[in-house]
Protein backbone atom coordinates (compact mmCIF):
# COMPACT_ATOMS: atom_id res chain seq x y z
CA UNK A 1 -85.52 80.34 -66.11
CA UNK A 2 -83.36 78.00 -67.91
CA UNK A 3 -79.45 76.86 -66.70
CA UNK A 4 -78.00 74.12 -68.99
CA UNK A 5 -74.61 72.62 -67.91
CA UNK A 6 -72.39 70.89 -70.46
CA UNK A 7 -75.05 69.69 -72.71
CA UNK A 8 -74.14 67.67 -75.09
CA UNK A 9 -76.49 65.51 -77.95
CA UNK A 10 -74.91 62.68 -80.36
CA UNK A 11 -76.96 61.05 -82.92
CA UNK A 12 -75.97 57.28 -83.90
CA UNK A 13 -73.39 55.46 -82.83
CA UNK A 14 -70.09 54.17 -84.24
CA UNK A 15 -68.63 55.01 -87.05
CA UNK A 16 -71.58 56.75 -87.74
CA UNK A 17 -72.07 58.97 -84.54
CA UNK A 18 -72.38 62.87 -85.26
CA UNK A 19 -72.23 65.33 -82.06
CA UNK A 20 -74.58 68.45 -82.58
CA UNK A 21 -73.60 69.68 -79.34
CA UNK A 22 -70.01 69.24 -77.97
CA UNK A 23 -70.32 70.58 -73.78
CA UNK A 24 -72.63 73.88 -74.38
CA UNK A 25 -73.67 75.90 -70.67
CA UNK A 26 -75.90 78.52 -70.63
CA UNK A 27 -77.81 80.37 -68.21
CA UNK A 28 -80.93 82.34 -69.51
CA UNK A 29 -83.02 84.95 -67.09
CA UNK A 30 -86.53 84.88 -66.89
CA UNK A 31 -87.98 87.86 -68.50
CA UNK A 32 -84.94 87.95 -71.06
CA UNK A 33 -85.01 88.06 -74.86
CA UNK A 34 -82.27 86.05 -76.78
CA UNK A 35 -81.69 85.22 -79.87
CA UNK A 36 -79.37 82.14 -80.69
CA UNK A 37 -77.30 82.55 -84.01
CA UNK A 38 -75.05 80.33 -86.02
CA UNK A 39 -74.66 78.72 -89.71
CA UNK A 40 -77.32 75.74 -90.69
CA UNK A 41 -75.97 72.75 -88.56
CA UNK A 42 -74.07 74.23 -85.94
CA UNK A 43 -76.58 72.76 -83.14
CA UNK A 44 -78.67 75.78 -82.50
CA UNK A 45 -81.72 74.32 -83.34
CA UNK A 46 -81.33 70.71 -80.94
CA UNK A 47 -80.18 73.18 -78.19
CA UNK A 48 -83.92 74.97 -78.54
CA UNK A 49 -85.03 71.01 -78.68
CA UNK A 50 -83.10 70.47 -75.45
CA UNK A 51 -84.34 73.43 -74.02
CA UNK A 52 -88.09 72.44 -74.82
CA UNK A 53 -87.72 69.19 -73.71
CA UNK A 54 -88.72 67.74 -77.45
CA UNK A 55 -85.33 65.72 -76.96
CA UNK A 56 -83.01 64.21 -74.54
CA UNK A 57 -79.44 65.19 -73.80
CA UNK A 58 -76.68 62.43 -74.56
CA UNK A 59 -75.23 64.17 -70.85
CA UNK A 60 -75.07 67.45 -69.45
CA UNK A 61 -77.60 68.86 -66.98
CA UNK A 62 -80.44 70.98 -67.75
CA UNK A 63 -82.90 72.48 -65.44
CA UNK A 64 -86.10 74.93 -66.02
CA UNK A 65 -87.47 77.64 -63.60
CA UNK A 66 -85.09 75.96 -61.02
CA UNK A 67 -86.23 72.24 -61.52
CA UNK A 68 -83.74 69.26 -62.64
CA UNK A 69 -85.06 67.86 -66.18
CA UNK A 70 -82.81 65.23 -65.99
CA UNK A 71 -84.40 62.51 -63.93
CA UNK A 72 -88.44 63.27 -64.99
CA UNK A 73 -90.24 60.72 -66.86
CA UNK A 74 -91.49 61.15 -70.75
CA UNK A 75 -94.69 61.77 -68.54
CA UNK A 76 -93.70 64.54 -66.32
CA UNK A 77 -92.00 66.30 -69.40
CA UNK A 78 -94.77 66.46 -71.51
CA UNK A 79 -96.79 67.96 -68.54
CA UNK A 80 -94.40 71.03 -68.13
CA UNK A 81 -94.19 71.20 -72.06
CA UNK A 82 -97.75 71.81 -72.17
CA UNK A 83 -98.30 74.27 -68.93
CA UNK A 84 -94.88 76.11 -69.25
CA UNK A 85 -93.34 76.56 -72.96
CA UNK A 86 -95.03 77.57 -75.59
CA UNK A 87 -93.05 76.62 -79.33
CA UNK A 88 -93.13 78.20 -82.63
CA UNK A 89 -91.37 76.96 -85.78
CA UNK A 90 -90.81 78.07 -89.08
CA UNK A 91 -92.76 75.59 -90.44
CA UNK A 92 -95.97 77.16 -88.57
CA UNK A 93 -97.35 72.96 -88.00
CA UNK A 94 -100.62 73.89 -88.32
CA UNK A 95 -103.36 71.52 -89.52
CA UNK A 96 -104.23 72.88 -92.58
CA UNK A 97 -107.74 72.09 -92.86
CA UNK A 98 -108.71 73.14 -89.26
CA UNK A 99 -109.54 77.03 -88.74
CA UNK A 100 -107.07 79.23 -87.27
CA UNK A 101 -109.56 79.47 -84.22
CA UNK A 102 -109.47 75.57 -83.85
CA UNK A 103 -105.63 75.26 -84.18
CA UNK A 104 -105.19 77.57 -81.36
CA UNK A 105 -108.10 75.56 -79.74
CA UNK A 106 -106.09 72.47 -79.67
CA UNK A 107 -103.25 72.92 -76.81
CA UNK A 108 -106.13 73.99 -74.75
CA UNK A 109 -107.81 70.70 -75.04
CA UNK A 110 -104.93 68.51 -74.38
CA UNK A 111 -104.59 70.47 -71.05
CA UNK A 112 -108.36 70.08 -70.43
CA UNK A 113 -109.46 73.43 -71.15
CA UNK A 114 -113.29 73.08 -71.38
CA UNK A 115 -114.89 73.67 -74.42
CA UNK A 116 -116.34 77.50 -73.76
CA UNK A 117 -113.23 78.74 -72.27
CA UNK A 118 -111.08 77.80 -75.05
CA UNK A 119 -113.15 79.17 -77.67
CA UNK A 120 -113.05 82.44 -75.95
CA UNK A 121 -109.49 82.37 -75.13
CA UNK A 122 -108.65 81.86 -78.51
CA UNK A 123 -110.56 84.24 -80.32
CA UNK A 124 -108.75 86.81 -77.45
CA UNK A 125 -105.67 85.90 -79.03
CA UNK A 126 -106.30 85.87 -82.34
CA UNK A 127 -107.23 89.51 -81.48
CA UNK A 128 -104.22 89.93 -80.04
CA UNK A 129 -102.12 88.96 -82.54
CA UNK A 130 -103.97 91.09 -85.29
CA UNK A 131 -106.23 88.35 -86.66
CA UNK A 132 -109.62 88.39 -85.01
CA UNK A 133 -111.44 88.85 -87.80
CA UNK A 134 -110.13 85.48 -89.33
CA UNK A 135 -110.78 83.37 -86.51
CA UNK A 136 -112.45 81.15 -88.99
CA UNK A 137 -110.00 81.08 -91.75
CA UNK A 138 -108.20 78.09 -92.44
CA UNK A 139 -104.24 78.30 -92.74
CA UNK A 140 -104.89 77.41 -96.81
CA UNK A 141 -106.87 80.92 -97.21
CA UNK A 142 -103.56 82.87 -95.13
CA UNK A 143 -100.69 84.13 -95.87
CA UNK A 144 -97.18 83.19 -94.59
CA UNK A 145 -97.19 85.91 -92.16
CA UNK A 146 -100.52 85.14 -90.64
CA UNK A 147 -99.91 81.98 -90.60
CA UNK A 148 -97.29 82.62 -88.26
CA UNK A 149 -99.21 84.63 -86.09
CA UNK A 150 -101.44 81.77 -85.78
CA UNK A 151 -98.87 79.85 -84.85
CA UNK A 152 -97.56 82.36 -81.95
CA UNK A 153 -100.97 82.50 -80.78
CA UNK A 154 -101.45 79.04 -80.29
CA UNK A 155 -97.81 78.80 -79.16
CA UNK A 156 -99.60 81.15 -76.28
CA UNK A 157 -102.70 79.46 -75.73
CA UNK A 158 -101.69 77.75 -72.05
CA UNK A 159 -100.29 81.13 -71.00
CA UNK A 160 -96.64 79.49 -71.01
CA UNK A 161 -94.31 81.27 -69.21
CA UNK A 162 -91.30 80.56 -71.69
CA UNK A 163 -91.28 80.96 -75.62
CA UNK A 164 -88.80 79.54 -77.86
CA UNK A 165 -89.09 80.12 -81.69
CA UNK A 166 -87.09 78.39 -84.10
CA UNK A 167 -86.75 80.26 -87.11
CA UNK A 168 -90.33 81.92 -87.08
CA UNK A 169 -89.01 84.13 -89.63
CA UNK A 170 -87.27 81.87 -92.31
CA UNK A 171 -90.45 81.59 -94.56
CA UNK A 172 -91.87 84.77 -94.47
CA UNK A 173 -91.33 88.23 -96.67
CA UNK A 174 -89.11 91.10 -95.01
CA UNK A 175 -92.57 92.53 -94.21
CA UNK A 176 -94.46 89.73 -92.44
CA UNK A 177 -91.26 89.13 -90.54
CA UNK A 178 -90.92 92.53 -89.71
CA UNK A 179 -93.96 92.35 -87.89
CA UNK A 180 -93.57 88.99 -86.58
CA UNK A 181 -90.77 89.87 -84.41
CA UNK A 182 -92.03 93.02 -83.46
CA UNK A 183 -94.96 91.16 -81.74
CA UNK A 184 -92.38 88.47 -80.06
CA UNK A 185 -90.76 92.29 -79.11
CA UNK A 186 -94.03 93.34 -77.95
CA UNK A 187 -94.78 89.33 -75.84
CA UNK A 188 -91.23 89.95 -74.11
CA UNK A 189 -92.30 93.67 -73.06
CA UNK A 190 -95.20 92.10 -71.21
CA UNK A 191 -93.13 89.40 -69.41
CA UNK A 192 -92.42 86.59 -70.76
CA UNK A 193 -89.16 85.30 -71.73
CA UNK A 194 -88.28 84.26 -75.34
CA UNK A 195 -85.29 82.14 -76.65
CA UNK A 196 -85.34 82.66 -80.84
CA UNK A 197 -83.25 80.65 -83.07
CA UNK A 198 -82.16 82.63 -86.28
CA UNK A 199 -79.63 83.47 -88.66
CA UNK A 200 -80.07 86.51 -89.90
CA UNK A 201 -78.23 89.18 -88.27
CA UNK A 202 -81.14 91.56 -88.51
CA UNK A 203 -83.80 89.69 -86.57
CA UNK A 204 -81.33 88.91 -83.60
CA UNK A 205 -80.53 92.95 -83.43
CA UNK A 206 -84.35 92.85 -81.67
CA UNK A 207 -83.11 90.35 -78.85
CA UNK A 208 -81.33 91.88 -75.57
CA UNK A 209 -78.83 89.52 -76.24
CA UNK A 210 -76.68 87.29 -78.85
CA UNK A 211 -75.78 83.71 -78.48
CA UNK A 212 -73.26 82.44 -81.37
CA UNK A 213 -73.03 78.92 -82.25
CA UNK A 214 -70.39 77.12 -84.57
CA UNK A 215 -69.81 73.15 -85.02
CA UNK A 216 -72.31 72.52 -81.44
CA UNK A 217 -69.85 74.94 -79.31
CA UNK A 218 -70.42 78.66 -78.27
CA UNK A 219 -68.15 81.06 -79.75
């Protein structure tokens, strides 16, 4: 699914230039659940970036579901962005006075999705994610935790194939994240692979496996 080799990112230049990622290689299996771990500022979140092709690499080699990143144009990446990975951030992004079925309307429309379809596929996973009955809700009348699940469902709207959540827990209550990552649980179950970015210990215990981060290196 994903294979990374020496990956490194440095932002400015000179005097100036900071390294969030020093030579990191991973190798992640479709169908896997991982969490990656580390302090604030120890590169985990501009290796999900990387991963999601949001950024560039400074070098290194990254390829996804065995195709070379490296040499496709802004273009081409925001094609398999949009068909194959579906993101989810703490901050939810949602446009706040648009209804939870319209936000999760949106990706559709970029990829073409005609107008019935989408509706219908949306309100399918609003359903699925516990919030059919809000479909019409805006994000300003949620909470933090259905925001979120929002969020995942629109992060699942082109039936990506990879997930990658970057701290989908950090603003919620011990409850509402409870259940958040219990649905990512219950996504992964079904198939699909999911890269989470986190530091707290007791979120990552739900992955099937632990990546540890420190200063843009793997411990």
């Amino acid at each position: 699914m994903i294979a990374g080799v020496e990956l490194t990112k440095v932002y400015g230049s000179g005097e100036t230039a900071y390294p969030a990622l020093r030579g990191v290689s991973l190798e992640i299996r479709p169908g896997q659940f991982l969490a990656v771990m580390g302090p604030s500022g120890c590169g985990k979140s501009t290796l999900l970036h990387l991963v999601g092709l949001l950024d560039r690499p400074t070098s290194g080699r990254l390829a996804l579901m065995g195709e070379p990143m490296d040499s496709l144009s802004d273009a081409q990446r925001t094609r398999m962005r949009r068909e194959k990975i579906g993101f989810v951030f703490q901050a939810f992004n949602l446009l706040l006075r648009h209804s939870a079925i319209e936000n999760v309307c949106l990706p559709m429309g970029y990829a073409g999705v005609p107008r019935r379809e989408r509706e219908l596929r949306a309100q399918e996973l609003l359903e699925r994610v516990g919030l059919g009955s809000k479909a019409r809700s805006t994000p300003l009348e949620l909470s933090g935790g259905e925001r979120q699940r929002v969020a995942i469902a629109r992060a699942l709207a082109n039936r990506p194939s990879l997930l990658l959540a970057d701290e989908p827990t950090g603003n919620l209550d011990s409850r509402s994240s409870a259940g958040i990552i219990s649905l990512l649980g219950e996504l992964n179950a079904a198939g699909m692979t999911v890269v989470l970015v986190t530091h707290d210990q007791q979120v990552a215990q739900r992955a099937q496996g632990v990546l540890r981060m420190k200063d843009g290196v793997f411990e």
